[in-house]
C-alpha atoms as a PDB file:
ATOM      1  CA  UNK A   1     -23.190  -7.547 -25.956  1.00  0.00           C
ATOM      2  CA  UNK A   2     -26.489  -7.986 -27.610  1.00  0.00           C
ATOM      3  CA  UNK A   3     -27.507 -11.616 -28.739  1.00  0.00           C
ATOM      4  CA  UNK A   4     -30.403 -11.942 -31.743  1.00  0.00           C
ATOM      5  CA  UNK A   5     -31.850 -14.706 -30.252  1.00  0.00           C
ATOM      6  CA  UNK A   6     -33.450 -15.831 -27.313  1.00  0.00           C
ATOM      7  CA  UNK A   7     -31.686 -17.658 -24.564  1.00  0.00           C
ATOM      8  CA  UNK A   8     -34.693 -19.624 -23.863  1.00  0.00           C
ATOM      9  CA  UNK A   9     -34.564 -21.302 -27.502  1.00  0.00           C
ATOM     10  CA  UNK A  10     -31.263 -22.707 -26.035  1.00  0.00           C
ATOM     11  CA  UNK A  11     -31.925 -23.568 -22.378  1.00  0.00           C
ATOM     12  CA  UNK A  12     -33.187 -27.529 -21.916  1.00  0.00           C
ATOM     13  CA  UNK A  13     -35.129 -27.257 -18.606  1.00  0.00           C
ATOM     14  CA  UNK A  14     -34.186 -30.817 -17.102  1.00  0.00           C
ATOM     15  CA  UNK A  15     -30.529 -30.642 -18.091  1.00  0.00           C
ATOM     16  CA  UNK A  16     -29.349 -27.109 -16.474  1.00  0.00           C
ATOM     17  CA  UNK A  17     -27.359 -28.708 -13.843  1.00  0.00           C
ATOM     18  CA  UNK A  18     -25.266 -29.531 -17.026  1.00  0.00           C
ATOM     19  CA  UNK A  19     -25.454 -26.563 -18.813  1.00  0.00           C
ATOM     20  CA  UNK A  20     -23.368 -25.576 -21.595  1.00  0.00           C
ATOM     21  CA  UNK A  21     -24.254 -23.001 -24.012  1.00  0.00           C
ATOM     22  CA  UNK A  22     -22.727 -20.151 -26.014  1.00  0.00           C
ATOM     23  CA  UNK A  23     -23.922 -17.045 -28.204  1.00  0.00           C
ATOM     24  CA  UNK A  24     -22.991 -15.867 -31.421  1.00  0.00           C
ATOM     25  CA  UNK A  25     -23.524 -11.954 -30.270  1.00  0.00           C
ATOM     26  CA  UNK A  26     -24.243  -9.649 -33.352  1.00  0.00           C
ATOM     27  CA  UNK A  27     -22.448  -6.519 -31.152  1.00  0.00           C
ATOM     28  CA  UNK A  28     -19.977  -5.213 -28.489  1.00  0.00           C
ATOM     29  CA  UNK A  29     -20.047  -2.148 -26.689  1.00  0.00           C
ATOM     30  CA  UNK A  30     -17.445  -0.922 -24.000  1.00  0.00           C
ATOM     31  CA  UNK A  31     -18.520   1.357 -21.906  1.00  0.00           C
ATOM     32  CA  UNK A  32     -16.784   3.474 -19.178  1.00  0.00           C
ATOM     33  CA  UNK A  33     -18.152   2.973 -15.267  1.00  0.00           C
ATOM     34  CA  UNK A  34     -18.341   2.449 -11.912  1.00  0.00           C
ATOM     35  CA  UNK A  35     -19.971   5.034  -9.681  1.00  0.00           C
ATOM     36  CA  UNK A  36     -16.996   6.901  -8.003  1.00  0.00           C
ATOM     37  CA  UNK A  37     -15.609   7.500 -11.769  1.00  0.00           C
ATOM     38  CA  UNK A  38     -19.324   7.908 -12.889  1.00  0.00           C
ATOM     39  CA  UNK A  39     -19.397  11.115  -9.774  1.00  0.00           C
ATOM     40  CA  UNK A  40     -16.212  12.074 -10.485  1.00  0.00           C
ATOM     41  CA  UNK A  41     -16.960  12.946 -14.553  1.00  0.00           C
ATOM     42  CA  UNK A  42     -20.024  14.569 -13.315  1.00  0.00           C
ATOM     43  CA  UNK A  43     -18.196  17.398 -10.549  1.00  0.00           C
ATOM     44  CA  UNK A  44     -15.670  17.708 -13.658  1.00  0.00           C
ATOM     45  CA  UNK A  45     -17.761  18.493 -16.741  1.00  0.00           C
ATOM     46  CA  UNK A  46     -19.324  20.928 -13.378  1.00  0.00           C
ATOM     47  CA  UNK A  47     -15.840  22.580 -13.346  1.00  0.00           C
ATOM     48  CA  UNK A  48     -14.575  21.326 -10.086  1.00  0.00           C
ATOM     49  CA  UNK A  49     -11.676  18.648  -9.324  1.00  0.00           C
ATOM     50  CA  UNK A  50     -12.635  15.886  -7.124  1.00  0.00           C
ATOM     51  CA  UNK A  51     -10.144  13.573  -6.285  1.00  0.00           C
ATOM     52  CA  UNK A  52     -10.296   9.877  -7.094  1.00  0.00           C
ATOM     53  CA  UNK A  53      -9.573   7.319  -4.633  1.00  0.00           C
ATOM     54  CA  UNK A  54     -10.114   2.810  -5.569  1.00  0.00           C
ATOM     55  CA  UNK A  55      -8.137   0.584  -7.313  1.00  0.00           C
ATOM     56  CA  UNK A  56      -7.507  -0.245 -10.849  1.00  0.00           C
ATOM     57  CA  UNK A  57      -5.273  -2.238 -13.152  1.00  0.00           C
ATOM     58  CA  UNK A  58      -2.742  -1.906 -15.280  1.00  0.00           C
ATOM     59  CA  UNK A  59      -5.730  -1.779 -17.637  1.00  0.00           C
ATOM     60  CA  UNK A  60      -6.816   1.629 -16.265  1.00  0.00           C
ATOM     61  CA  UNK A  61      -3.987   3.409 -18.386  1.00  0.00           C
ATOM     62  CA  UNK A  62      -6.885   4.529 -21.351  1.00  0.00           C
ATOM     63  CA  UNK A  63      -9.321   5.426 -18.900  1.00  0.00           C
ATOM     64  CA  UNK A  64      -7.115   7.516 -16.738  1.00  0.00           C
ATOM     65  CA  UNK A  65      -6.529   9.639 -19.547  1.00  0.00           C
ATOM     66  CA  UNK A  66     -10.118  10.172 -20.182  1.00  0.00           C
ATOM     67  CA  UNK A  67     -10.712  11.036 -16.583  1.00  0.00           C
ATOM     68  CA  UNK A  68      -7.886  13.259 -16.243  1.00  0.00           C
ATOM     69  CA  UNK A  69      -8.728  15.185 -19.706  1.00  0.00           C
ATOM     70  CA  UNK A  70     -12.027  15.831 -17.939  1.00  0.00           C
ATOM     71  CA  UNK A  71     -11.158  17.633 -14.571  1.00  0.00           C
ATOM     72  CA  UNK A  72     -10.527  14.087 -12.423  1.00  0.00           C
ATOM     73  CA  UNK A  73      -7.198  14.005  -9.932  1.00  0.00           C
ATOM     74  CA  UNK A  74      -6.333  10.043 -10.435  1.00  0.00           C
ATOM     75  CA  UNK A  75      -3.348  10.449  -8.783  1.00  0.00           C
ATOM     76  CA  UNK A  76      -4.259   8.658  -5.789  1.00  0.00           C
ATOM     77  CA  UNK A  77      -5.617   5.672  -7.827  1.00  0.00           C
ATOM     78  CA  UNK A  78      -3.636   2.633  -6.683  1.00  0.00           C
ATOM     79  CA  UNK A  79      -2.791   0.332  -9.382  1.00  0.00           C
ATOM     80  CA  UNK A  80      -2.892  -3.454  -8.833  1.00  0.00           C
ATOM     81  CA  UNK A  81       0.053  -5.351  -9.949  1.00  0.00           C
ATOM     82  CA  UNK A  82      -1.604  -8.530 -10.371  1.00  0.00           C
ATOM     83  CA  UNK A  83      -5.257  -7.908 -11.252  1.00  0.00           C
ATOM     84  CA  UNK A  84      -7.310  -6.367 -13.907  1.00  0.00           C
ATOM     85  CA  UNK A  85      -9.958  -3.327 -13.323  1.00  0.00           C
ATOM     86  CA  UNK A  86     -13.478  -4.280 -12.246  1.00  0.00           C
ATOM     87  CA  UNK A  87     -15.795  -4.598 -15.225  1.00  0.00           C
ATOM     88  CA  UNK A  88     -18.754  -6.015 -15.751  1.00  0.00           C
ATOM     89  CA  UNK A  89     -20.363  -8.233 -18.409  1.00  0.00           C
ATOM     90  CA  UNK A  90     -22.876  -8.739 -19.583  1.00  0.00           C
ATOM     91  CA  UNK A  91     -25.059 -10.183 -22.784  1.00  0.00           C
ATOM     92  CA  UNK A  92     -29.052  -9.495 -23.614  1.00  0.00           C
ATOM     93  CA  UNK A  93     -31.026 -11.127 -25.853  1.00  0.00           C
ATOM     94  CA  UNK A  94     -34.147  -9.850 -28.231  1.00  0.00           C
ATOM     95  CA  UNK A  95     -36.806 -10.808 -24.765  1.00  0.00           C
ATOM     96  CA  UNK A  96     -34.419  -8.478 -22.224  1.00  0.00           C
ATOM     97  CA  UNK A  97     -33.328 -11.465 -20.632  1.00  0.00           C
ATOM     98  CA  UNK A  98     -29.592 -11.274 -19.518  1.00  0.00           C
ATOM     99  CA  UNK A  99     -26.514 -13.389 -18.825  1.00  0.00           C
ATOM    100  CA  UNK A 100     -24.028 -11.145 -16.754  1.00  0.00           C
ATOM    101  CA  UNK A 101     -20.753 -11.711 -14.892  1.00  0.00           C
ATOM    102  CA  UNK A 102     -19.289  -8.770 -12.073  1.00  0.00           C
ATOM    103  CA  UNK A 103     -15.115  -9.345 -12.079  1.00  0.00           C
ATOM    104  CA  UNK A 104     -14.270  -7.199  -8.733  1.00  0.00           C
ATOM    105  CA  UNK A 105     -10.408  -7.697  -9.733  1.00  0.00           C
ATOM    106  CA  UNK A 106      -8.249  -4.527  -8.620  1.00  0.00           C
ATOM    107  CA  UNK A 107     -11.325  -3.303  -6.106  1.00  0.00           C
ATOM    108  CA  UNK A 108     -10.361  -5.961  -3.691  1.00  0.00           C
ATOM    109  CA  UNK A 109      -6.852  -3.622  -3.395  1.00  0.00           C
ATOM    110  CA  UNK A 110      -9.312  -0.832  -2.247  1.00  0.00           C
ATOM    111  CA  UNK A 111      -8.819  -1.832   1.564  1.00  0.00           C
ATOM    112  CA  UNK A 112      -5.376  -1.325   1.196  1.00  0.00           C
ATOM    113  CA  UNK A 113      -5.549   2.527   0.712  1.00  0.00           C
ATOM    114  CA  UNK A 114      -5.354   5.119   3.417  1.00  0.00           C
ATOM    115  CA  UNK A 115      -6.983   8.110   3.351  1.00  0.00           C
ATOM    116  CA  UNK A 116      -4.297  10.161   5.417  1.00  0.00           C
ATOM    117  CA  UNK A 117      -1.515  10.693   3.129  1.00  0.00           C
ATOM    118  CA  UNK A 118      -4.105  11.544   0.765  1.00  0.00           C
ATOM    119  CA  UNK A 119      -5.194  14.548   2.420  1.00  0.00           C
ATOM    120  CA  UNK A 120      -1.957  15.850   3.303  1.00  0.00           C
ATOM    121  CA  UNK A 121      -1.252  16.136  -0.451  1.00  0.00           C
ATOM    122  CA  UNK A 122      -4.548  17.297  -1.623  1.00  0.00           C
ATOM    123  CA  UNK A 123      -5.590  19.280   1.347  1.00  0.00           C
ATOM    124  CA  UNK A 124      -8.807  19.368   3.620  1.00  0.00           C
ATOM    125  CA  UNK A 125     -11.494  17.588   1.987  1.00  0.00           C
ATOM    126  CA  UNK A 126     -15.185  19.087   2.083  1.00  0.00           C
ATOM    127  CA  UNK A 127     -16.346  15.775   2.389  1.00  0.00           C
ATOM    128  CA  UNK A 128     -15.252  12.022   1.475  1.00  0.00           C
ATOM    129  CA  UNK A 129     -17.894  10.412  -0.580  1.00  0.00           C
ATOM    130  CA  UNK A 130     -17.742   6.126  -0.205  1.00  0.00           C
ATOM    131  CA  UNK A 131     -19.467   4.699  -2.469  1.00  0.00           C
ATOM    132  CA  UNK A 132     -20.246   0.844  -3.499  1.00  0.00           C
ATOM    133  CA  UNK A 133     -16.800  -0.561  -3.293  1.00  0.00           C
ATOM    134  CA  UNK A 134     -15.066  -3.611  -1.541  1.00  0.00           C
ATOM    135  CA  UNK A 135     -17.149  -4.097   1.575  1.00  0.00           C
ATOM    136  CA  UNK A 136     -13.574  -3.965   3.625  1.00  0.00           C
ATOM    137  CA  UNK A 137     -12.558  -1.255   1.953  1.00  0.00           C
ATOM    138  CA  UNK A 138     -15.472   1.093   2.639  1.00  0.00           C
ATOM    139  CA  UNK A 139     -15.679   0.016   6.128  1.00  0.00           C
ATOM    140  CA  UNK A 140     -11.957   1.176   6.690  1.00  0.00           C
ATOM    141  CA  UNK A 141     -12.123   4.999   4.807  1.00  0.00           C
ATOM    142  CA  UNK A 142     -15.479   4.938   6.849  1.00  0.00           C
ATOM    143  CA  UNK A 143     -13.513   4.450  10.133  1.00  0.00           C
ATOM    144  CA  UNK A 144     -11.138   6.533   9.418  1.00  0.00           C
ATOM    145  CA  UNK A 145     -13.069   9.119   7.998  1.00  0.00           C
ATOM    146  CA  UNK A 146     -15.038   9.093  11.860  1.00  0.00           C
ATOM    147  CA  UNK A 147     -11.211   8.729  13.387  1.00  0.00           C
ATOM    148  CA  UNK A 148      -9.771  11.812  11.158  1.00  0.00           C
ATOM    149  CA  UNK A 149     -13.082  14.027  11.305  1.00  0.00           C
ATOM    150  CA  UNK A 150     -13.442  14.433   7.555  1.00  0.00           C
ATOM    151  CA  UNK A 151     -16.737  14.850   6.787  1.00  0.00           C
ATOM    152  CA  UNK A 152     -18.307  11.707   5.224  1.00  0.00           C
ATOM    153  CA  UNK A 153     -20.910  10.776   2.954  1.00  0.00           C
ATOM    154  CA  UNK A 154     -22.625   7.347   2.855  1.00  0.00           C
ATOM    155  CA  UNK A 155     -23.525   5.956  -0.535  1.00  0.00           C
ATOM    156  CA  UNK A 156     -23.164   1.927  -0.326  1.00  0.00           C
ATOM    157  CA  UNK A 157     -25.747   1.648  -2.774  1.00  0.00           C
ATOM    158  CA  UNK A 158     -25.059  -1.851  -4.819  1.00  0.00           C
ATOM    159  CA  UNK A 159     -23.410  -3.163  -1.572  1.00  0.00           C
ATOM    160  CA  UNK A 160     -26.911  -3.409  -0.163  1.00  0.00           C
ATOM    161  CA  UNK A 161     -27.834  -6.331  -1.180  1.00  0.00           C
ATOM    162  CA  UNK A 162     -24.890  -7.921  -0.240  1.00  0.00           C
ATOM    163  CA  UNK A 163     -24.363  -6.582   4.003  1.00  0.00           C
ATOM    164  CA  UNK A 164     -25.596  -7.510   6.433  1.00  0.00           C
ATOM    165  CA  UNK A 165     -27.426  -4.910   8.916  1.00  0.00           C
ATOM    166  CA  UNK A 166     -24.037  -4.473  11.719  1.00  0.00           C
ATOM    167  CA  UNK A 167     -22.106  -3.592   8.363  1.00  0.00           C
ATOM    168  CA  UNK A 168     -24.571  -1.179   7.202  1.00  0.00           C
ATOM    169  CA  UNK A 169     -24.359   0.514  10.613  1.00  0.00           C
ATOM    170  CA  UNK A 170     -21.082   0.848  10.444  1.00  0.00           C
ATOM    171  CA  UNK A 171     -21.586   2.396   7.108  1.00  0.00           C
ATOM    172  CA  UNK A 172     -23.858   4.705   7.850  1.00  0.00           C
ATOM    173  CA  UNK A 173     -23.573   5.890  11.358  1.00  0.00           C
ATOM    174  CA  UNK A 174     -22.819   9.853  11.197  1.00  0.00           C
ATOM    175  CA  UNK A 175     -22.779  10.349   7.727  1.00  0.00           C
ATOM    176  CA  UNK A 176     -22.920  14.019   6.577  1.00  0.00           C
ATOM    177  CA  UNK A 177     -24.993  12.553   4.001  1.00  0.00           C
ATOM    178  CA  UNK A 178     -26.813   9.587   3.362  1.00  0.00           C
ATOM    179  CA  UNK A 179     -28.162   9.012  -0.628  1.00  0.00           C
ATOM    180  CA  UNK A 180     -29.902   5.830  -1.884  1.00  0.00           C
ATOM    181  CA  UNK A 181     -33.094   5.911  -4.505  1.00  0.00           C
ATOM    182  CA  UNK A 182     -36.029   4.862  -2.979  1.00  0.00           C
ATOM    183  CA  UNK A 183     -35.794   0.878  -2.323  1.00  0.00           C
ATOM    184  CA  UNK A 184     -32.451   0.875  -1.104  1.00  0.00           C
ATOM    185  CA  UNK A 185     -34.058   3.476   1.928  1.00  0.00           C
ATOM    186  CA  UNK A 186     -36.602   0.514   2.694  1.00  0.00           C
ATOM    187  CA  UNK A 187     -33.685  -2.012   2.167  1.00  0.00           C
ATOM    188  CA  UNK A 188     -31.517   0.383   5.036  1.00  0.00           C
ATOM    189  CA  UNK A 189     -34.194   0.198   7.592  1.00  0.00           C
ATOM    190  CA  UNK A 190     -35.566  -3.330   7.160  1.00  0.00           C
ATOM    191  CA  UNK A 191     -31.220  -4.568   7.348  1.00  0.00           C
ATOM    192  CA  UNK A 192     -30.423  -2.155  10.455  1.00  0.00           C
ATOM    193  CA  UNK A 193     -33.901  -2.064  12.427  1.00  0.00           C
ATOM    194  CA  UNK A 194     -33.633   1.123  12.420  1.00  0.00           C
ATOM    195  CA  UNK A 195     -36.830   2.890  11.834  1.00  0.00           C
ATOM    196  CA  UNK A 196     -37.309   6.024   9.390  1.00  0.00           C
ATOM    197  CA  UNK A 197     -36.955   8.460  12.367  1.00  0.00           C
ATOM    198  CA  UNK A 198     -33.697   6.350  13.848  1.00  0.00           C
ATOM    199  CA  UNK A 199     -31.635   6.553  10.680  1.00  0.00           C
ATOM    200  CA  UNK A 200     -32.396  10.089  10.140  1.00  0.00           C
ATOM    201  CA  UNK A 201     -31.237  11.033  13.947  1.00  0.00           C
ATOM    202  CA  UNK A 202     -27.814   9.047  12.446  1.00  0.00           C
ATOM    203  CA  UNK A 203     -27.198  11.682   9.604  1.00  0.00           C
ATOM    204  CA  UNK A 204     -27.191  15.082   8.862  1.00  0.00           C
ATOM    205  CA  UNK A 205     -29.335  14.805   5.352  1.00  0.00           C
ATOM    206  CA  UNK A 206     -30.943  11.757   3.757  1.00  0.00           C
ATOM    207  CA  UNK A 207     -31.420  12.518   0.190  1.00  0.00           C
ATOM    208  CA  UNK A 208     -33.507  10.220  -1.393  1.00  0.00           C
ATOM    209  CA  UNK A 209     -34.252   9.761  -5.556  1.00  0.00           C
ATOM    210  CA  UNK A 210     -37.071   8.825  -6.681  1.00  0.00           C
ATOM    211  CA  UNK A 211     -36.461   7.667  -9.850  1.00  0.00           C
ATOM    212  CA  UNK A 212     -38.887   9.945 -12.358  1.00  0.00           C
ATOM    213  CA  UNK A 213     -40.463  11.513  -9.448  1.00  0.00           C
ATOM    214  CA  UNK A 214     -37.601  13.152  -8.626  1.00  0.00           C
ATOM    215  CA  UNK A 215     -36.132  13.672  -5.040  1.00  0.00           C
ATOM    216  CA  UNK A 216     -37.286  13.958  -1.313  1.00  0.00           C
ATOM    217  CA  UNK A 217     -34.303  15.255   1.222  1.00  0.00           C
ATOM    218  CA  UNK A 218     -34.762  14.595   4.875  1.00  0.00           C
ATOM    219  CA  UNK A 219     -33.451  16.409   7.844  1.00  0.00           C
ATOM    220  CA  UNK A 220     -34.033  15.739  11.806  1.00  0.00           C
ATOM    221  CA  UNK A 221     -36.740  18.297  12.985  1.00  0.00           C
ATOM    222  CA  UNK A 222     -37.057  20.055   9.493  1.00  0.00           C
ATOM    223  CA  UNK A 223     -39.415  20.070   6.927  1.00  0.00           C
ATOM    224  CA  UNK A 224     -39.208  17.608   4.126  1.00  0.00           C
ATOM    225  CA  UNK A 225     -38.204  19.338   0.589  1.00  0.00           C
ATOM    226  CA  UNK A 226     -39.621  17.035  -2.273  1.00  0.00           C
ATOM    227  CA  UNK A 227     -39.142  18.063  -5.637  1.00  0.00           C
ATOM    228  CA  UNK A 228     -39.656  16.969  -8.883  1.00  0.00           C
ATOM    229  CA  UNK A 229     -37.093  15.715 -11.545  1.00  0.00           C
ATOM    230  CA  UNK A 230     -36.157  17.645 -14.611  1.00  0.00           C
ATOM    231  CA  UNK A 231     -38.721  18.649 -17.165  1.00  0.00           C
ATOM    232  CA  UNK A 232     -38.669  17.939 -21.245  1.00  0.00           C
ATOM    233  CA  UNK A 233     -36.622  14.520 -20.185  1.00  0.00           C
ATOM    234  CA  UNK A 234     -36.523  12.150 -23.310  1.00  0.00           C
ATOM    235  CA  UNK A 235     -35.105   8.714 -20.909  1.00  0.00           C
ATOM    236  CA  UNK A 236     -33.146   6.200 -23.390  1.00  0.00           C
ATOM    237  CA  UNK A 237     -31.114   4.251 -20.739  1.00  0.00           C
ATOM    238  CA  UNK A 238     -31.004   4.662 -16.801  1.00  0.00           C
ATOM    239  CA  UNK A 239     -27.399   3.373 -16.026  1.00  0.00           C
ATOM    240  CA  UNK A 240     -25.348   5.760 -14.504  1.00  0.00           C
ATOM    241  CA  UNK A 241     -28.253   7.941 -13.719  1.00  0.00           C
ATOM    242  CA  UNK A 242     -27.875   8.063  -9.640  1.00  0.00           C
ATOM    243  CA  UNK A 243     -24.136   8.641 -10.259  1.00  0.00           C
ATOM    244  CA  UNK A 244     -25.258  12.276 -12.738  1.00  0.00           C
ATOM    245  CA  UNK A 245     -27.557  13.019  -9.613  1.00  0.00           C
ATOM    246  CA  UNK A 246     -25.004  12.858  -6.755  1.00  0.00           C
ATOM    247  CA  UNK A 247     -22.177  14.836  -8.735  1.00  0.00           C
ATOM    248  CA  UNK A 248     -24.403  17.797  -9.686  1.00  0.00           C
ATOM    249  CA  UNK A 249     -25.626  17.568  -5.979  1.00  0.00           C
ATOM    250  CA  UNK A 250     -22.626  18.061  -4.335  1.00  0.00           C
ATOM    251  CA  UNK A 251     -21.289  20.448  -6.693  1.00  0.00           C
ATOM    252  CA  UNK A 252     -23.721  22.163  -6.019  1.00  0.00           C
ATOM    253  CA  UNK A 253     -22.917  22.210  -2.542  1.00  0.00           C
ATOM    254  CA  UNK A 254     -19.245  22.749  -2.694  1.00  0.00           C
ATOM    255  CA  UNK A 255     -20.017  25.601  -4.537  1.00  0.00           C
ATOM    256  CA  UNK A 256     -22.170  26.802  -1.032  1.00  0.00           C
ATOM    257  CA  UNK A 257     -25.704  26.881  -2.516  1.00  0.00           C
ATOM    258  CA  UNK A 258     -28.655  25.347  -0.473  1.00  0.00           C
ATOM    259  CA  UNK A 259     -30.396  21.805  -0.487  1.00  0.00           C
ATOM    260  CA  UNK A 260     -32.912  22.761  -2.814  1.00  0.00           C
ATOM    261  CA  UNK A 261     -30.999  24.407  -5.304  1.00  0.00           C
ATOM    262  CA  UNK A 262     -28.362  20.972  -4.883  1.00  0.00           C
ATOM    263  CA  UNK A 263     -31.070  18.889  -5.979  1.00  0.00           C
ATOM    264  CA  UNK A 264     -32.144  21.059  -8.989  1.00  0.00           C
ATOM    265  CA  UNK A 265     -28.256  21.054 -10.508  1.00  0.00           C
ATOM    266  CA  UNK A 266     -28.532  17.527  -9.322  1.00  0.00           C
ATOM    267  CA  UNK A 267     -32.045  16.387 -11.476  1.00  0.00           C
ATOM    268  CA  UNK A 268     -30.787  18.496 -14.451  1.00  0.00           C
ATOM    269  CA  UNK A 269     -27.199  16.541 -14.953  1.00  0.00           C
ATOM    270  CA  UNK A 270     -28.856  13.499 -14.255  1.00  0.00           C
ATOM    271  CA  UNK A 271     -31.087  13.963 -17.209  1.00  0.00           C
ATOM    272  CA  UNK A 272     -28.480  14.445 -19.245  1.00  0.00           C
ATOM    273  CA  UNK A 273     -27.363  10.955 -18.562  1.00  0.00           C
ATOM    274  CA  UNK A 274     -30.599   9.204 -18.776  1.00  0.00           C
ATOM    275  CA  UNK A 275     -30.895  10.636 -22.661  1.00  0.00           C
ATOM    276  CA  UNK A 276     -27.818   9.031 -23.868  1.00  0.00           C
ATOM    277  CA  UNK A 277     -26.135   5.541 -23.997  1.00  0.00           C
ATOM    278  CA  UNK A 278     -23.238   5.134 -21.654  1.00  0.00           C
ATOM    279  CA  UNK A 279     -22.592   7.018 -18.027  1.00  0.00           C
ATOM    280  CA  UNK A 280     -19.942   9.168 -19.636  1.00  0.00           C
ATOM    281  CA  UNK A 281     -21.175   9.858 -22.946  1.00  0.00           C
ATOM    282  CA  UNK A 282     -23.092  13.508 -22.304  1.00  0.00           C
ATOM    283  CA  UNK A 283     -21.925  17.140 -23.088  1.00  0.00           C
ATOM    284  CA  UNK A 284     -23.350  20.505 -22.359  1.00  0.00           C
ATOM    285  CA  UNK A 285     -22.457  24.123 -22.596  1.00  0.00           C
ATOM    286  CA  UNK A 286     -22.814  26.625 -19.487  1.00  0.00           C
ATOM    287  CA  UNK A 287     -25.701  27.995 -21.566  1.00  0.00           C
ATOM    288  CA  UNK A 288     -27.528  24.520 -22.210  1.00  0.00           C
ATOM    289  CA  UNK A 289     -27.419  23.826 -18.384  1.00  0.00           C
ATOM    290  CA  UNK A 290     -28.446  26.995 -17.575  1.00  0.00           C
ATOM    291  CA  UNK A 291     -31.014  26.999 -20.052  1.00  0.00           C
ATOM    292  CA  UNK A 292     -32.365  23.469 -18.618  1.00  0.00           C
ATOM    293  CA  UNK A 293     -32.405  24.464 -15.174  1.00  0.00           C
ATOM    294  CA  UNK A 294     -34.472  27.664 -16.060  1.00  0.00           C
ATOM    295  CA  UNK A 295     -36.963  25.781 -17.627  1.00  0.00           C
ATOM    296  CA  UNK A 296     -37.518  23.361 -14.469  1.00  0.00           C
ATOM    297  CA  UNK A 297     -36.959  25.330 -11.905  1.00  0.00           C
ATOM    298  CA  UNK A 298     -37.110  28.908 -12.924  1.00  0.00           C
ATOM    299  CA  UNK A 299     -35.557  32.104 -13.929  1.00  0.00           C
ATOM    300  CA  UNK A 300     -34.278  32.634  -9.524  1.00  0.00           C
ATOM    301  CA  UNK A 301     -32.397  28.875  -9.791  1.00  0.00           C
ATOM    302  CA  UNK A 302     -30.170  29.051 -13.130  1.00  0.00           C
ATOM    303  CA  UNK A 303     -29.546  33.393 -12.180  1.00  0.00           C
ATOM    304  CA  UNK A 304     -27.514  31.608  -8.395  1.00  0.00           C
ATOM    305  CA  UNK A 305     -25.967  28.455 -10.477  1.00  0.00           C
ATOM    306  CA  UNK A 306     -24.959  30.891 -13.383  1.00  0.00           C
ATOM    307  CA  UNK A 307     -21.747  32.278 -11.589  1.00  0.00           C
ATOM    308  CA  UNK A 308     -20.139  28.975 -11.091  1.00  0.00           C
ATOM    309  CA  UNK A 309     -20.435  27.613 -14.877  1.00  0.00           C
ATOM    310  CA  UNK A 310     -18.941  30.678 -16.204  1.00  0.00           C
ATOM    311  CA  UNK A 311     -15.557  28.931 -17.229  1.00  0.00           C
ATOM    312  CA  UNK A 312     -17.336  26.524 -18.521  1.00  0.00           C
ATOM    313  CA  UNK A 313     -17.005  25.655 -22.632  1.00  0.00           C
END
């Protein structure tokens, strides 16, 4: 929601331990979220069908349908019989300043799902990504994930702030994978005491963003590959941004290509998303993607993605 005004005009300094306010806001905008929906639109409008896996509510019925038109299996989304989907909300005034609320609701019901009986319907998976979710939750698909041997990738992202180093150990600890943008690496090593070098010997990749600078991917005893984002990038609004990045990443990679080349299909969906309004709100044809990749990467990098975005509208 967007306020006219400015919440300072309404804010008495010595009275906010009896505060009391409320905006008249001139608009409301609803937009879809949350990063494993966020990846999972991204590996669909790439042609593939991830599966998945959280909790919603009742209220989920709208969104499922959206998902599910785009290439998403929610099958396997549990559906909480007493609490609404997580949303949050939030107002901003004229200055940027913001009043915001997170509901966690149905993700709470997240610890309560088992991976197991997943897989046995849907098969092998190439990896299990677990993203910011209920702390209990990703702790338990992490375990079990390590119990099961499915290959894992860490992502706890937003959780960060909120765990304590032990937790994001646990979290962490022999992750195919391990993405975060470029603070939440500092944030890893000053929580765990785990130096640059330590974390690294802990997972197989550490794929870093860096925000316009693009991305640096590490690898024990390997050469660092840093490369830069997408070229002819107009950036409107950064939500959702990191999501577009890890879906065309590990399409990418399902589809066999190599780390570079992940990162490149990676940058280019992610610019999609930082030139519109919403996470979910960007199109493409095969030819547009191609033709975006060419021009940042070169003629060698859209001729090995161009195979796998044939089917594609």
């Amino acid at each position: 929601m967007g306020f006219g005004g400015r919440f300072a005009d309404s804010l008495v300094v010595d009275q906010l331990d009896k505060l009391s306010v409320s905006f008249l806001v001139d608009d409301l905008e609803i937009r879809r979220g949350g990063v494993a929906a966020n990846m999972s639109f991204g590996l669909g409008r790439l042609g593939l069908r991830p599966v998945l896996v959280g909790a919603a509510g009742e209220d989920f019925a709208g969104y499922r349908s959206w998902l599910e038109r785009h290439g998403v299996d929610c099958d396997h989304v549990r559906i909480s019989e007493s609490k609404h989907t997580a949303r949050f909300v939030c107002t901003t005034d004229t200055t940027g300043a913001q009043f915001a609320s997170f509901y966690p609701g149905a993700m709470s019901e997240a610890r309560l799902l088992e991976l197991a009986p997943i897989v046995a319907k849907v098969g092998a998976p190439a990896y299990v990504l677990i993203g910011a979710d209920d702390p209990d939750g990703m702790l338990r698909h992490t375990e079990e994930c390590r119990q099961r041997g499915y290959p894992f990738i860490a992502d706890p992202s937003q959780q960060l702030a909120f765990a304590e180093g032990g937790v994001i150990r646990d979290l962490i600890d022999g992750a195919t994978i391990l993405f975060s943008n470029e603070y939440e690496s500092a944030m890893i090593e000053q929580k765990t005491g785990w130096s640059g070098a330590e974390v690294l010997d802990r997972v197989g990749t550490q794929v870093t963003t860096l925000g316009a600078e693009g991305v640096r991917i590490l690898r024990a005893g390997e050469e660092p590959i840093e490369l830069h984002a997408a070229r002819g990038v107009t950036a409107v609004e950064p939500t959702g941004v990191g999501d577009a990045f890890r879906a065309g990443y590990l399409a990418a990679a399902a589809w066999g290509l190599g780390l570079e080349r992940s990162a490149q299909v990676g940058c280019v969906l992610a610019a999609y998303v930082v030139e519109t309004v919403g996470t979910q709100e960007y199109s493409f044809t095969s030819e547009q993607f191609l033709g975006r990749l060419e021009d940042s990467y070169g003629a060698e990098a859209a001729a090995d993605v161009a195979p796998h975005l044939a089917r594609l509208a």
